[in-house]
Structure formats: structure tokens, C-alpha cells
PDB file of N, CA and C in Angstrom:
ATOM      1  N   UNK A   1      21.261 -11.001   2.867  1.00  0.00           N
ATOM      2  CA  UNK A   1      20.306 -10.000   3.308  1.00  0.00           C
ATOM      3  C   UNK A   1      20.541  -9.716   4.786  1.00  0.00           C
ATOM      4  N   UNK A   2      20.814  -8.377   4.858  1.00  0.00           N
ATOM      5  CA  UNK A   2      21.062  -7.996   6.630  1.00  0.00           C
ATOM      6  C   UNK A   2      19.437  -8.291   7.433  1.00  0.00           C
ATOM      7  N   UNK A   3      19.769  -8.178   8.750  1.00  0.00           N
ATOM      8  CA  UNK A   3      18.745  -8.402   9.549  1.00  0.00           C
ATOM      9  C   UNK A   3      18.001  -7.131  10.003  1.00  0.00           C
ATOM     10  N   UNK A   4      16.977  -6.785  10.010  1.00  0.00           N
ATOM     11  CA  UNK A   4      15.871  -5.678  10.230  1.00  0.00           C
ATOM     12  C   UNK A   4      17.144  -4.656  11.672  1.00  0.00           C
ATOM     13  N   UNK A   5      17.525  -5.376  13.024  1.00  0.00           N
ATOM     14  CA  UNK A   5      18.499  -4.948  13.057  1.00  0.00           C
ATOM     15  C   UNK A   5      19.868  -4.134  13.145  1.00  0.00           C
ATOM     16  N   UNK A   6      20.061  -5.301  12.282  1.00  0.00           N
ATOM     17  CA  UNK A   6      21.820  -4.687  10.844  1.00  0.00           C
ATOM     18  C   UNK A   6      21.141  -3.852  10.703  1.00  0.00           C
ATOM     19  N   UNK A   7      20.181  -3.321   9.739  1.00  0.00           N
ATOM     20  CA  UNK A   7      19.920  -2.628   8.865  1.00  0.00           C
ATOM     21  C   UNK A   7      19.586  -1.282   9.867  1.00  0.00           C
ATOM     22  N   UNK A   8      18.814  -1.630  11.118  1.00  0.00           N
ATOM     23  CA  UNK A   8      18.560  -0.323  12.012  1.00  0.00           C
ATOM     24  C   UNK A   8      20.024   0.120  12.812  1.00  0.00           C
ATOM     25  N   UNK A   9      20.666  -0.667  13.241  1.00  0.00           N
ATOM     26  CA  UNK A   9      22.459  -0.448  13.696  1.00  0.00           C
ATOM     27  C   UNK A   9      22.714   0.423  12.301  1.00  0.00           C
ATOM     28  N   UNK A  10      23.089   0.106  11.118  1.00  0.00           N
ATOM     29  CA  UNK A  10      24.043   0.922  10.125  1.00  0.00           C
ATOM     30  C   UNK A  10      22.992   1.986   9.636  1.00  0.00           C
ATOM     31  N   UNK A  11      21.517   2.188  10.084  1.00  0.00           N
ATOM     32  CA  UNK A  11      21.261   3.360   9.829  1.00  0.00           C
ATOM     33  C   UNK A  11      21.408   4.249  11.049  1.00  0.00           C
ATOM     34  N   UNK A  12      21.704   4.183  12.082  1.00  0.00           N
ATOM     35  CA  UNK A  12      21.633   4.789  13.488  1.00  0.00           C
ATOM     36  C   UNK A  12      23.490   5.604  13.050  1.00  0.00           C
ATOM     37  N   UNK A  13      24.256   4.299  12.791  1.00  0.00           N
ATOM     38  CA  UNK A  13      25.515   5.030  12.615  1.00  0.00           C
ATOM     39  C   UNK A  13      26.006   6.004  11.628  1.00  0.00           C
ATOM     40  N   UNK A  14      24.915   5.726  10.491  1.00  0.00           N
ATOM     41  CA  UNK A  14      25.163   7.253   9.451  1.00  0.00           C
ATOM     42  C   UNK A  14      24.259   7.940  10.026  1.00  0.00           C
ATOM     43  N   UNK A  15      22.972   7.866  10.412  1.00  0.00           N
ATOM     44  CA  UNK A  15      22.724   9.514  10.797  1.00  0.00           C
ATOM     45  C   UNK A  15      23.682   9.885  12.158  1.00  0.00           C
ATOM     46  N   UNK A  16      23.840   9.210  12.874  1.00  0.00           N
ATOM     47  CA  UNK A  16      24.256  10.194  14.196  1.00  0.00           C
ATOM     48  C   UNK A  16      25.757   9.714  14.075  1.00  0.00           C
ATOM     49  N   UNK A  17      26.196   9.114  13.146  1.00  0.00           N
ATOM     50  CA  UNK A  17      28.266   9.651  12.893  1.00  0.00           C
ATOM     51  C   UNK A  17      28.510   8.478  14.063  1.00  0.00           C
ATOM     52  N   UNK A  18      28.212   6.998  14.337  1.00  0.00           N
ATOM     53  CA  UNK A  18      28.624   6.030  15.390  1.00  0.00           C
ATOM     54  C   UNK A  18      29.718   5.387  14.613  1.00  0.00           C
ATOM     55  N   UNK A  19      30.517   5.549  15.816  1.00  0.00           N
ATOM     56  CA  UNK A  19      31.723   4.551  15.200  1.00  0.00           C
ATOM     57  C   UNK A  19      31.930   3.060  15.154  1.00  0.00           C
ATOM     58  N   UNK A  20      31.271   2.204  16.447  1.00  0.00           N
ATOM     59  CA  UNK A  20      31.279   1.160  17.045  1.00  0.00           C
ATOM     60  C   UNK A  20      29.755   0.932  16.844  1.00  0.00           C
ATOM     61  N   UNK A  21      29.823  -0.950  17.559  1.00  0.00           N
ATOM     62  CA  UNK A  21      28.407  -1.648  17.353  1.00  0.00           C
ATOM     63  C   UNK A  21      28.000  -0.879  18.469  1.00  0.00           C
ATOM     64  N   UNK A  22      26.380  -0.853  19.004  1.00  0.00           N
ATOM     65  CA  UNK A  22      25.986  -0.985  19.944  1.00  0.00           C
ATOM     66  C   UNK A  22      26.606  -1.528  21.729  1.00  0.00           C
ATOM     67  N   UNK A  23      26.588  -1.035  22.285  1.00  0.00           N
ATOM     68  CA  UNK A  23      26.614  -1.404  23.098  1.00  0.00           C
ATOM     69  C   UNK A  23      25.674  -2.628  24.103  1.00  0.00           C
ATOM     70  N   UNK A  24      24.579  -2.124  23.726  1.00  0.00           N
ATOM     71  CA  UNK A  24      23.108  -3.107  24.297  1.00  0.00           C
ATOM     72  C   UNK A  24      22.324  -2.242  23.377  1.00  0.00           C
ATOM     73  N   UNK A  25      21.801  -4.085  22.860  1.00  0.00           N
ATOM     74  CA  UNK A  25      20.387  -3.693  21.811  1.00  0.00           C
ATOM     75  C   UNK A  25      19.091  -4.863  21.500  1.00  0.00           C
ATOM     76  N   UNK A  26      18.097  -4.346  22.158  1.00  0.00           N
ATOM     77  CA  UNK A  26      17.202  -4.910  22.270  1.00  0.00           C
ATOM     78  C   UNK A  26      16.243  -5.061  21.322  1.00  0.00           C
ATOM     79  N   UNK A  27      15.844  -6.019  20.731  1.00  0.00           N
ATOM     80  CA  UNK A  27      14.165  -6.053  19.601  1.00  0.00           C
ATOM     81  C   UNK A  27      13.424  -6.678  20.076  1.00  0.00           C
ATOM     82  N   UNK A  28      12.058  -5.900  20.142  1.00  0.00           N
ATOM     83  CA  UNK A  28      11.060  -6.117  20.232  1.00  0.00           C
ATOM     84  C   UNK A  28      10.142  -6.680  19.214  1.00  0.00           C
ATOM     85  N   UNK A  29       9.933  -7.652  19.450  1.00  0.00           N
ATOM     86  CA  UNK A  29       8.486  -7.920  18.036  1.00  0.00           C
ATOM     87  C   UNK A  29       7.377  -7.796  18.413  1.00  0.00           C
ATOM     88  N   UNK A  30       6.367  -7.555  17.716  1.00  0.00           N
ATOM     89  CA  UNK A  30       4.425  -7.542  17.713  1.00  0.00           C
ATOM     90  C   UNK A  30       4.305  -8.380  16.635  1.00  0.00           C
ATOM     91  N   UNK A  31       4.062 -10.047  16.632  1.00  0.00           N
ATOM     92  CA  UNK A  31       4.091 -10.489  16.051  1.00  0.00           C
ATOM     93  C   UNK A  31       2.274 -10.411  15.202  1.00  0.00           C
ATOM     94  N   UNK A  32       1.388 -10.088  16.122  1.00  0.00           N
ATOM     95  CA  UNK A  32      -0.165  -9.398  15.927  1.00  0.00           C
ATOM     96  C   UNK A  32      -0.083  -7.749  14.616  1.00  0.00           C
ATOM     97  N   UNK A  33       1.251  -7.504  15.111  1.00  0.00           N
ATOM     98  CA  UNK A  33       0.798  -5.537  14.090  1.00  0.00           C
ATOM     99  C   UNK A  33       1.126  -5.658  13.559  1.00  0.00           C
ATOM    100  N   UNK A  34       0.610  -4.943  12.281  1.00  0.00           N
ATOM    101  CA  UNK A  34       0.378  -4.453  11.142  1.00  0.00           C
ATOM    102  C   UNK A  34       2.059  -4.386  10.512  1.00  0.00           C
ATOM    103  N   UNK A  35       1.883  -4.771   9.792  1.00  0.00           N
ATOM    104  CA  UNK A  35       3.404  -4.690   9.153  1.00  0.00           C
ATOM    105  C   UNK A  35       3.751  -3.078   8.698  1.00  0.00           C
ATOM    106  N   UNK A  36       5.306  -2.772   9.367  1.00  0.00           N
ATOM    107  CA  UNK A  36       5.551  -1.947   8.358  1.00  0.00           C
ATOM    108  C   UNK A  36       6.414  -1.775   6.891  1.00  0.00           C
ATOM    109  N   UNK A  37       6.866  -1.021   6.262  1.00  0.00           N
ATOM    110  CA  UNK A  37       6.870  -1.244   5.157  1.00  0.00           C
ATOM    111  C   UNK A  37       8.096   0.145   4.871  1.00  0.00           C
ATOM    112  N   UNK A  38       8.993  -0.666   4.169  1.00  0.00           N
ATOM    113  CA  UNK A  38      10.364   0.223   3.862  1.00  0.00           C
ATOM    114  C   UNK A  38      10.035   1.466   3.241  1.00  0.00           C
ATOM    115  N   UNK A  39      10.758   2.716   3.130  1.00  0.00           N
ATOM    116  CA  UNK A  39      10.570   3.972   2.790  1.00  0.00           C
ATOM    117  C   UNK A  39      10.822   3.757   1.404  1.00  0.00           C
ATOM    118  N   UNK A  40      10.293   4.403   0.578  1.00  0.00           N
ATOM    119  CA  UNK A  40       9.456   3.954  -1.025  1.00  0.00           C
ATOM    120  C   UNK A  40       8.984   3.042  -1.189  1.00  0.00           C
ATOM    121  N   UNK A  41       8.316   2.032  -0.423  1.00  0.00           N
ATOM    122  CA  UNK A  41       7.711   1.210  -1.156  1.00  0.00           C
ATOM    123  C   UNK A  41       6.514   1.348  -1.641  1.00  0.00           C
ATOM    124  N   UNK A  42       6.048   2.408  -1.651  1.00  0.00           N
ATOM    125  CA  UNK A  42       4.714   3.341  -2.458  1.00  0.00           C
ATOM    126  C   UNK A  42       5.262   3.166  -4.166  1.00  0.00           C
ATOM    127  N   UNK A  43       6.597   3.593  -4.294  1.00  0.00           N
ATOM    128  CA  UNK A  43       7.379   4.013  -5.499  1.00  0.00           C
ATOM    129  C   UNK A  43       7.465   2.439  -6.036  1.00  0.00           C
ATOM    130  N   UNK A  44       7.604   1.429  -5.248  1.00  0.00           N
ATOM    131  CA  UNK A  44       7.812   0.306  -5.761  1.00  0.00           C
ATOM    132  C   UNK A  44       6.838  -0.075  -6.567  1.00  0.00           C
ATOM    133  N   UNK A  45       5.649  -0.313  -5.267  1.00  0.00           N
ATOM    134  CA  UNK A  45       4.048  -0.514  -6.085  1.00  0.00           C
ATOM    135  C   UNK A  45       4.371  -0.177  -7.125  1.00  0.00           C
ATOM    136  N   UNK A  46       3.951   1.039  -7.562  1.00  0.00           N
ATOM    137  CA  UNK A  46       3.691   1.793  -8.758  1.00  0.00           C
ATOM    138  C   UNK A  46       4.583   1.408  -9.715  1.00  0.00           C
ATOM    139  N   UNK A  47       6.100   1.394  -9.444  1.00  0.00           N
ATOM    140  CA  UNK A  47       6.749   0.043 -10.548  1.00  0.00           C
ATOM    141  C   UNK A  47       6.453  -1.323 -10.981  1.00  0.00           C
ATOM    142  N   UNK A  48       5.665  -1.390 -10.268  1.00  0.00           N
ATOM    143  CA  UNK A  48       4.877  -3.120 -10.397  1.00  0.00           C
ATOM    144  C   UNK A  48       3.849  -2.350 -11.140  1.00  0.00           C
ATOM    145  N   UNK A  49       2.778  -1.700 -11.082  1.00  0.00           N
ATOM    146  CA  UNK A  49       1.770  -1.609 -11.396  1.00  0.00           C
ATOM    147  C   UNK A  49       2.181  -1.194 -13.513  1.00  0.00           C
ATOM    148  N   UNK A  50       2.798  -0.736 -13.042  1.00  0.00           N
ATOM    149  CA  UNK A  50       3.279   0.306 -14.884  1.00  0.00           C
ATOM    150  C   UNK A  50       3.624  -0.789 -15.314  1.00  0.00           C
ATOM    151  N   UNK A  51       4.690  -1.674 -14.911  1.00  0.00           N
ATOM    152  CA  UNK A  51       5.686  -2.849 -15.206  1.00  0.00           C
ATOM    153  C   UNK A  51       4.341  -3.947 -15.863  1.00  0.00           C
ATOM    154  N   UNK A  52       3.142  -4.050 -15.404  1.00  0.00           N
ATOM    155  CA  UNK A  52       1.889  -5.205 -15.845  1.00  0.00           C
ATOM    156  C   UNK A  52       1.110  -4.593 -16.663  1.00  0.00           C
ATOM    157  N   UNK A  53       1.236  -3.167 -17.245  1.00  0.00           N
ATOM    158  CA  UNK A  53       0.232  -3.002 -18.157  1.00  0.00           C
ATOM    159  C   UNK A  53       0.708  -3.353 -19.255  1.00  0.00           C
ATOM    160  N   UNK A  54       1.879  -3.267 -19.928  1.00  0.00           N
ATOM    161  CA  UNK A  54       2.007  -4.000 -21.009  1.00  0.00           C
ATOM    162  C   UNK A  54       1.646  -5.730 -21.018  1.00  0.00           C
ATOM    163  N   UNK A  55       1.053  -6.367 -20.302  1.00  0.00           N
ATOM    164  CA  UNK A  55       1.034  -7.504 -19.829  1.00  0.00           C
ATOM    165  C   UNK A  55      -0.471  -8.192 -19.771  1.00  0.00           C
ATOM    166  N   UNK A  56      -1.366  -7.865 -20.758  1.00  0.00           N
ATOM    167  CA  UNK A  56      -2.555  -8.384 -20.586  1.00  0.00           C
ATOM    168  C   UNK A  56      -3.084  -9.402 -19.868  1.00  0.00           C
ATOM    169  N   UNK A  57      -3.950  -9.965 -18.945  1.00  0.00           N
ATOM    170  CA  UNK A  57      -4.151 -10.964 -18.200  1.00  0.00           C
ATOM    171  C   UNK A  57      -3.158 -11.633 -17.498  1.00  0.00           C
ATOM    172  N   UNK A  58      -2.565 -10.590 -16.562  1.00  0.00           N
ATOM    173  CA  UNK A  58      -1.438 -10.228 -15.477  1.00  0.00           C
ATOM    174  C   UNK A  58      -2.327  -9.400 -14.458  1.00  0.00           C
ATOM    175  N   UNK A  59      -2.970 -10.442 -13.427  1.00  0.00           N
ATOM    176  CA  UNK A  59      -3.533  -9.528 -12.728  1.00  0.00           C
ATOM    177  C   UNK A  59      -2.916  -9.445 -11.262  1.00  0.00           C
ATOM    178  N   UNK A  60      -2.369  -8.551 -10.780  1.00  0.00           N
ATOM    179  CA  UNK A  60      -1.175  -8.260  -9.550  1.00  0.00           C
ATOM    180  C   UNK A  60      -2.659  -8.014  -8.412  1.00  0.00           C
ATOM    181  N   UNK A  61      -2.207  -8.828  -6.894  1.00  0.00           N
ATOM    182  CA  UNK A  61      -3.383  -8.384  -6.030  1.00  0.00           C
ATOM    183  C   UNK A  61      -2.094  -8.613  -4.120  1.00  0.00           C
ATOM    184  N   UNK A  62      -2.556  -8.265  -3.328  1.00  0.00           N
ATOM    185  CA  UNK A  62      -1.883  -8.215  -2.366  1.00  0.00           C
ATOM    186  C   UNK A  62      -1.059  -6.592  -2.164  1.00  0.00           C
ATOM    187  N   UNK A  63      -0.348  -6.852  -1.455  1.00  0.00           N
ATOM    188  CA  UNK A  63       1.113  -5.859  -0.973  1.00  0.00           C
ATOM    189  C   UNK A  63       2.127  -5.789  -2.452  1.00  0.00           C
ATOM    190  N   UNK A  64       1.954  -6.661  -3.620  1.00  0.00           N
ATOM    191  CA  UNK A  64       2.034  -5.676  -4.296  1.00  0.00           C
ATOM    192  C   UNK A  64       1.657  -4.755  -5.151  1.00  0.00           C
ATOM    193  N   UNK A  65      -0.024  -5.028  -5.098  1.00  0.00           N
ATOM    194  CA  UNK A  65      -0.933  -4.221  -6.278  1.00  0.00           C
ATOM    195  C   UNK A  65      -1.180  -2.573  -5.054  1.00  0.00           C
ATOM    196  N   UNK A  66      -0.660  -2.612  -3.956  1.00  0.00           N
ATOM    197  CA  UNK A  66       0.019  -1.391  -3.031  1.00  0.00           C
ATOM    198  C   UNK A  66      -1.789  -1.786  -1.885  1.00  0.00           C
ATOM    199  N   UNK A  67      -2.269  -3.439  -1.314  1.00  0.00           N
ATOM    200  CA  UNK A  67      -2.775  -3.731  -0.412  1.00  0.00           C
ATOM    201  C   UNK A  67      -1.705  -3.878   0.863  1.00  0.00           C
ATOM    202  N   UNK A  68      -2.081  -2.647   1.965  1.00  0.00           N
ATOM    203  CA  UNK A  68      -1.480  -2.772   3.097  1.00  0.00           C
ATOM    204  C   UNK A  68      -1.790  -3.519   4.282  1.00  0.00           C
ATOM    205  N   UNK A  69      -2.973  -4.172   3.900  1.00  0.00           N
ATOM    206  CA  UNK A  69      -3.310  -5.040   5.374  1.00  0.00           C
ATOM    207  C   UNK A  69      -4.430  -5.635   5.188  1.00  0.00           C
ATOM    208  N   UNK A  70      -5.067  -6.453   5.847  1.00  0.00           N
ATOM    209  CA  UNK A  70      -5.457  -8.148   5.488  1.00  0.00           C
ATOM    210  C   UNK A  70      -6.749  -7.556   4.872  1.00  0.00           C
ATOM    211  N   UNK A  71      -7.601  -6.510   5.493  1.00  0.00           N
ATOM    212  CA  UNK A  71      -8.634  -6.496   4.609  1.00  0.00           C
ATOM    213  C   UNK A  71      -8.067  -5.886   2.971  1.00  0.00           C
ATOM    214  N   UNK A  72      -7.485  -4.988   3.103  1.00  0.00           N
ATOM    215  CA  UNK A  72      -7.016  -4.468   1.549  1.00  0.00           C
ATOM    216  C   UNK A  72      -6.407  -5.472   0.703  1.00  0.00           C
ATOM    217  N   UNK A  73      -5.838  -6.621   1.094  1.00  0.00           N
ATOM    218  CA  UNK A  73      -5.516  -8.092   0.470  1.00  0.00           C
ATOM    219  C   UNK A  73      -6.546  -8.574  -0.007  1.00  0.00           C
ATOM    220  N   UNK A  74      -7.670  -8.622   1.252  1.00  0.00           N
ATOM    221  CA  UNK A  74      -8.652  -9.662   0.523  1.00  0.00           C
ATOM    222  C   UNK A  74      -9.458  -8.990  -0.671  1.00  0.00           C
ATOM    223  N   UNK A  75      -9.931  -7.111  -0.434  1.00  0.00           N
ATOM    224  CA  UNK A  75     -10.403  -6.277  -1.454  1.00  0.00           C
ATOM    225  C   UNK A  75      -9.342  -6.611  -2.605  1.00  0.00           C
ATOM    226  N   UNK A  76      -8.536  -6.190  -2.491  1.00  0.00           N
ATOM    227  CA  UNK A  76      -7.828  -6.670  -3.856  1.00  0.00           C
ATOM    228  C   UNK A  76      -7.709  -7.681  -4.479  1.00  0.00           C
ATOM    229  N   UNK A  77      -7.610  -8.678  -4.357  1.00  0.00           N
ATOM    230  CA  UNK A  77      -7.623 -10.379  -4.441  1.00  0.00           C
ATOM    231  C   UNK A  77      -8.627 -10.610  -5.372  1.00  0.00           C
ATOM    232  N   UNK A  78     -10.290  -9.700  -4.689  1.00  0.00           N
ATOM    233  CA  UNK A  78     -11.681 -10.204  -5.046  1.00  0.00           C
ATOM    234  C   UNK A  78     -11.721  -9.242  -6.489  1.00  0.00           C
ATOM    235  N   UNK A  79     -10.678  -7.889  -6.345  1.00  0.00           N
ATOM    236  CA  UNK A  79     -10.447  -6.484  -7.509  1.00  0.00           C
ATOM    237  C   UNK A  79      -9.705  -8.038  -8.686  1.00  0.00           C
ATOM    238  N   UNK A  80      -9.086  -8.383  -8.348  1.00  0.00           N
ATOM    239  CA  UNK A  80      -8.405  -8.875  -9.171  1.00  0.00           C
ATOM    240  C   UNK A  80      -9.100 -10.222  -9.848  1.00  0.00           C
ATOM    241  N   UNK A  81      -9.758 -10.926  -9.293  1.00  0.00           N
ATOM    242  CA  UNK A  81     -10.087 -11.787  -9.415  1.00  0.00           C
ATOM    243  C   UNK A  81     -11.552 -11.423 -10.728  1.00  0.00           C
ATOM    244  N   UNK A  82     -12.336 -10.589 -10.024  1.00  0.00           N
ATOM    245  CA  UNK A  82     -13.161  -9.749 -11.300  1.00  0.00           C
ATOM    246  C   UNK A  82     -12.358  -9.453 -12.184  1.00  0.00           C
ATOM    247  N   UNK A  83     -11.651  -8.438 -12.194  1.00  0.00           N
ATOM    248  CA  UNK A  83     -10.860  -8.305 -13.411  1.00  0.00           C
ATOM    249  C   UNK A  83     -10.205  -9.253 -14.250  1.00  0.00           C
ATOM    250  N   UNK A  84      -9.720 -10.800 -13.741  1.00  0.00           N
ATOM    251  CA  UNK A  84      -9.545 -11.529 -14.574  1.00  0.00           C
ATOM    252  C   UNK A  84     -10.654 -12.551 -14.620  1.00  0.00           C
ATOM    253  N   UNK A  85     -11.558 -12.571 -14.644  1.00  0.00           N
ATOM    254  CA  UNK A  85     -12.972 -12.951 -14.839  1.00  0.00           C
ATOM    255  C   UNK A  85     -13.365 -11.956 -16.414  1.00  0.00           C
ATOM    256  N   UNK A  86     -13.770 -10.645 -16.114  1.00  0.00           N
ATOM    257  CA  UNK A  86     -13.729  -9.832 -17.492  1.00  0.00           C
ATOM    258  C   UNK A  86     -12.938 -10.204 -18.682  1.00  0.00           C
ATOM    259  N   UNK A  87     -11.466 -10.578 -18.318  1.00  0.00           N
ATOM    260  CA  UNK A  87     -10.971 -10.590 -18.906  1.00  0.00           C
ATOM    261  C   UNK A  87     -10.866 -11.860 -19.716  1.00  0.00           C
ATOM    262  N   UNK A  88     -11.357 -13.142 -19.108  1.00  0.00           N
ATOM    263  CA  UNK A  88     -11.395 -14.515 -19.459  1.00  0.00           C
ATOM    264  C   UNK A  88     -12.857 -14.488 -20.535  1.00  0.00           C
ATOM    265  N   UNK A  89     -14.098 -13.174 -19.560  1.00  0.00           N
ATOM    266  CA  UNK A  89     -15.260 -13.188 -20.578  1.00  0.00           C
ATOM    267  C   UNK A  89     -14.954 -12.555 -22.355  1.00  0.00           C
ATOM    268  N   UNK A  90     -13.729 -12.069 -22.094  1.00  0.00           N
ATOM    269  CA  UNK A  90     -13.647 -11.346 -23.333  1.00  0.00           C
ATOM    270  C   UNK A  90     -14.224  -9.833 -23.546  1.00  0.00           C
ATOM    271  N   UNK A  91     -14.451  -9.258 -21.997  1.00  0.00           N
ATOM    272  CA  UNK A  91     -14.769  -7.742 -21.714  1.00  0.00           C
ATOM    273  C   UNK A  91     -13.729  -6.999 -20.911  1.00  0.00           C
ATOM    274  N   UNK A  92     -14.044  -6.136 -20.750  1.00  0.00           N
ATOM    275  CA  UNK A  92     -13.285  -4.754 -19.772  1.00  0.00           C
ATOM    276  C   UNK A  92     -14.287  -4.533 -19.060  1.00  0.00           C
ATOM    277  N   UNK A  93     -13.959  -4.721 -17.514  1.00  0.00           N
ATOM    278  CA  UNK A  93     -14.052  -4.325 -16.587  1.00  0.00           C
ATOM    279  C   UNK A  93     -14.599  -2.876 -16.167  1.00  0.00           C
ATOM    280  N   UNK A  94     -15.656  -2.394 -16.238  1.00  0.00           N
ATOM    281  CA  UNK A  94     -15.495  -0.788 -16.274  1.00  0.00           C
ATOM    282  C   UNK A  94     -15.477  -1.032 -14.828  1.00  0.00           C
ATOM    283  N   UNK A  95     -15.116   0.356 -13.648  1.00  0.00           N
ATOM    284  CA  UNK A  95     -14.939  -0.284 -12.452  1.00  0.00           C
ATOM    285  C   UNK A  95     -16.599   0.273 -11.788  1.00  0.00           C
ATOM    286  N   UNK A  96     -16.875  -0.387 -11.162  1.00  0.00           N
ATOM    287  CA  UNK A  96     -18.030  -0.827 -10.225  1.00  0.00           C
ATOM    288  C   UNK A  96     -19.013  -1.437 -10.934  1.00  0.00           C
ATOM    289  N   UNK A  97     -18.573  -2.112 -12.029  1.00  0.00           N
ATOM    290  CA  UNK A  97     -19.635  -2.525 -13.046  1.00  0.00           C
ATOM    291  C   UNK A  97     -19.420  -3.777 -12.939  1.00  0.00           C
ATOM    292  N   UNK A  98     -18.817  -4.588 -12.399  1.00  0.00           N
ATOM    293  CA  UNK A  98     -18.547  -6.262 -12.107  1.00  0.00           C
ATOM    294  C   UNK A  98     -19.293  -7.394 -11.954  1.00  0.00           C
ATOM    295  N   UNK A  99     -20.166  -6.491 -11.490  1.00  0.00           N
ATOM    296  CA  UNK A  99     -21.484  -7.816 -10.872  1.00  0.00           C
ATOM    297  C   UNK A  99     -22.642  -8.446 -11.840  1.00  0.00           C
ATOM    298  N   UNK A 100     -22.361  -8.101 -13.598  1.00  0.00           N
ATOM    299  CA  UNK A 100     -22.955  -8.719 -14.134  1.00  0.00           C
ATOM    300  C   UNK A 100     -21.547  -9.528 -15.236  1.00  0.00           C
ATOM    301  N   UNK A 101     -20.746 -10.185 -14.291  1.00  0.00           N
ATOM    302  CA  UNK A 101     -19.634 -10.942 -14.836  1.00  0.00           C
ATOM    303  C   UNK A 101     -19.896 -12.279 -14.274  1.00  0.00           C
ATOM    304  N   UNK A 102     -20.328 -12.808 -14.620  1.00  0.00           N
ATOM    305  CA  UNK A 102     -20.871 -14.646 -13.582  1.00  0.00           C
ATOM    306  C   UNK A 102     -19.233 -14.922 -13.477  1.00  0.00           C
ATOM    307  N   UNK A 103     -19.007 -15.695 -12.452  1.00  0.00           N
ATOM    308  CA  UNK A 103     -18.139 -15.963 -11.973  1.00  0.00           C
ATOM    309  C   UNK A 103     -17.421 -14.845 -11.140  1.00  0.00           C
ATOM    310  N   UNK A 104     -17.765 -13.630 -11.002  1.00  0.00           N
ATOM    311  CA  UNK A 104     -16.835 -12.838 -10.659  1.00  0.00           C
ATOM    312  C   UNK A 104     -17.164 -12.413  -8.741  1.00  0.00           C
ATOM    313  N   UNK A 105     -16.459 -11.996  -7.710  1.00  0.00           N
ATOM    314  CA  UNK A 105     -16.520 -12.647  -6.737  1.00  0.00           C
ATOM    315  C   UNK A 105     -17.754 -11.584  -6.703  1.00  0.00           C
ATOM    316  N   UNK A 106     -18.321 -10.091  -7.446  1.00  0.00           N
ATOM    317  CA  UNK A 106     -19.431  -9.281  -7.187  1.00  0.00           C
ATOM    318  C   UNK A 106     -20.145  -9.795  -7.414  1.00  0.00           C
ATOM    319  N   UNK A 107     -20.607 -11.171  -9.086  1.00  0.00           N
ATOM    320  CA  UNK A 107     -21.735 -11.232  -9.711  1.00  0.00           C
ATOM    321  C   UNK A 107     -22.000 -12.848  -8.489  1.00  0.00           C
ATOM    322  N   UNK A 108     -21.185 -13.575  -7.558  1.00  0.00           N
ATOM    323  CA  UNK A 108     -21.376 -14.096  -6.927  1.00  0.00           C
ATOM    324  C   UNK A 108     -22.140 -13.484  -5.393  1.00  0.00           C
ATOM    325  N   UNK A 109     -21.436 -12.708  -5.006  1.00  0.00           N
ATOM    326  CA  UNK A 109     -22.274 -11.958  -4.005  1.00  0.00           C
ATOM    327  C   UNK A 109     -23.628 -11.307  -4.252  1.00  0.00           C
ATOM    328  N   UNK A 110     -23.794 -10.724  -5.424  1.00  0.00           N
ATOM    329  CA  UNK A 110     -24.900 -10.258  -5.967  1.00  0.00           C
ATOM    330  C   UNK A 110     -26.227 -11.364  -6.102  1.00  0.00           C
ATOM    331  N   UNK A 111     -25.763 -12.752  -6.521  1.00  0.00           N
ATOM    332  CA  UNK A 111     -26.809 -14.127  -6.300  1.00  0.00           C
ATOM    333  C   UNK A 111     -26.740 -14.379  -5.396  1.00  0.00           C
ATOM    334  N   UNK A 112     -25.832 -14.434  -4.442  1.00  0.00           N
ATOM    335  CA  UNK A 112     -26.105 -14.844  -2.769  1.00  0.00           C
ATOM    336  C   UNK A 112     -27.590 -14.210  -2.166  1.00  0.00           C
ATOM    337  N   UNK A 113     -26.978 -13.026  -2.704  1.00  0.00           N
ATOM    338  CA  UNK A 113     -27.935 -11.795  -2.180  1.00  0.00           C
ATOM    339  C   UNK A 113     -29.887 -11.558  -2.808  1.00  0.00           C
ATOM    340  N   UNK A 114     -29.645 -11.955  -4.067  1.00  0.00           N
ATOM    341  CA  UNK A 114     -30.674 -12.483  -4.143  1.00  0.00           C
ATOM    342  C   UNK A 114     -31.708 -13.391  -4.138  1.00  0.00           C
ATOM    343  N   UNK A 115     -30.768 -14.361  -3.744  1.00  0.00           N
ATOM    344  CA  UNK A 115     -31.514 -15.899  -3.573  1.00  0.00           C
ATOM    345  C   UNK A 115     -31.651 -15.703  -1.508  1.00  0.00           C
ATOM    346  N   UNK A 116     -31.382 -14.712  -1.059  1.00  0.00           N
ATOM    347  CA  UNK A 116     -31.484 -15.207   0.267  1.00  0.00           C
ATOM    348  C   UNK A 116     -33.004 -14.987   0.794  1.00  0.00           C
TER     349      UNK A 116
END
């Protein structure tokens, strides 16, 4: 696997026709920002996502159910985690309907919320 880089050197030399390495080349990291994310990987998701429906109680959550950053991880995680809760009860999930699934991270927040 080339290095982030490699990979920015041999794209610099097909678009602008370079014959040679660099001369001087500097990387910078933000080890704090937001990750970015290769061109299609929208297209990928969505190959993951098609790829698990034949797949009953396959529940995909993170960067690849197409969560881009720590809160959309944890929303998804808790999406997923209901959904295989439904799915362990022996129901379907209709969506925003979760919170009468015990165990599920809504029907848990939902008793927090009423016992406070």
C-alpha cells in the first residue's frame, strides 16, 4: 500500500505531465481533523450497504454504514444496535419507532428519562 504521499506525488504527476520525484515535499498532519475520505467512497458505502441486505442480522454501523465523524459513529452504532435489538425481539424496526424495544439504546433512554 503506497503512502498518502506516493499516492499525492503520482497524482500531481498525471495531472500536470511531471516527469521526476519532487524536488521538496512537505506533510503536514492535523492529527485533531476530521478525517478525509477518498473520492467514491460514498459509492463504496452504498456497496456495503446493498452487499448486507441479503444478510439478515448483519447490522453495519461506523464509516462504513457511510458515518463520517464521531458523532455520526456513535448515532449509528446506537441505529444499529436498535435494529439488532428488533431483530433479536423477532420484529422490524419501523424507523423512529424503537423506544418500545427494551434493550434498545431508545427504549433505554426513554426509562432514564422517565424514572428521573
Amino acid at each position: 500500500m503506497q503512502s498518502s504521499s506516493a499516492r499525492t506525488d503520482d497524482t500531481l504527476r498525471k495531472i500536470l505531465a511531471i516527469g521526476g520525484p519532487p524536488l521538496l515535499a512537505t506533510v503536514h498532519r492535523s492529527p485533531r481533523a476530521m478525517p478525509q475520505f477518498d473520492v467514491g467512497a460514498r459509492e463504496l458505502v452504498a456497496t456495503f450497504r446493498i452487499g448486507s441486505v441479503p444478510h439478515p442480522g448483519l447490522f453495519l454501523a461506523g464509516s462504513v454504514a457511510g458515518a463520517f465523524g464521531l458523532p455520526d459513529c456513535i448515532r449509528s452504532g446506537e441505529d444499529a444496535a436498535d435494529r439488532a435489538a428488533s431483530f433479536l425481539a423477532g420484529g422490524q424496526r419501523a424507523p423512529g419507532a424503537s423506544a418500545d424495544v427494551p434493550g434498545s439504546s431508545a427504549w433505554v433512554a426513554y426509562q432514564a428519562n422517565q424514572n428521573a
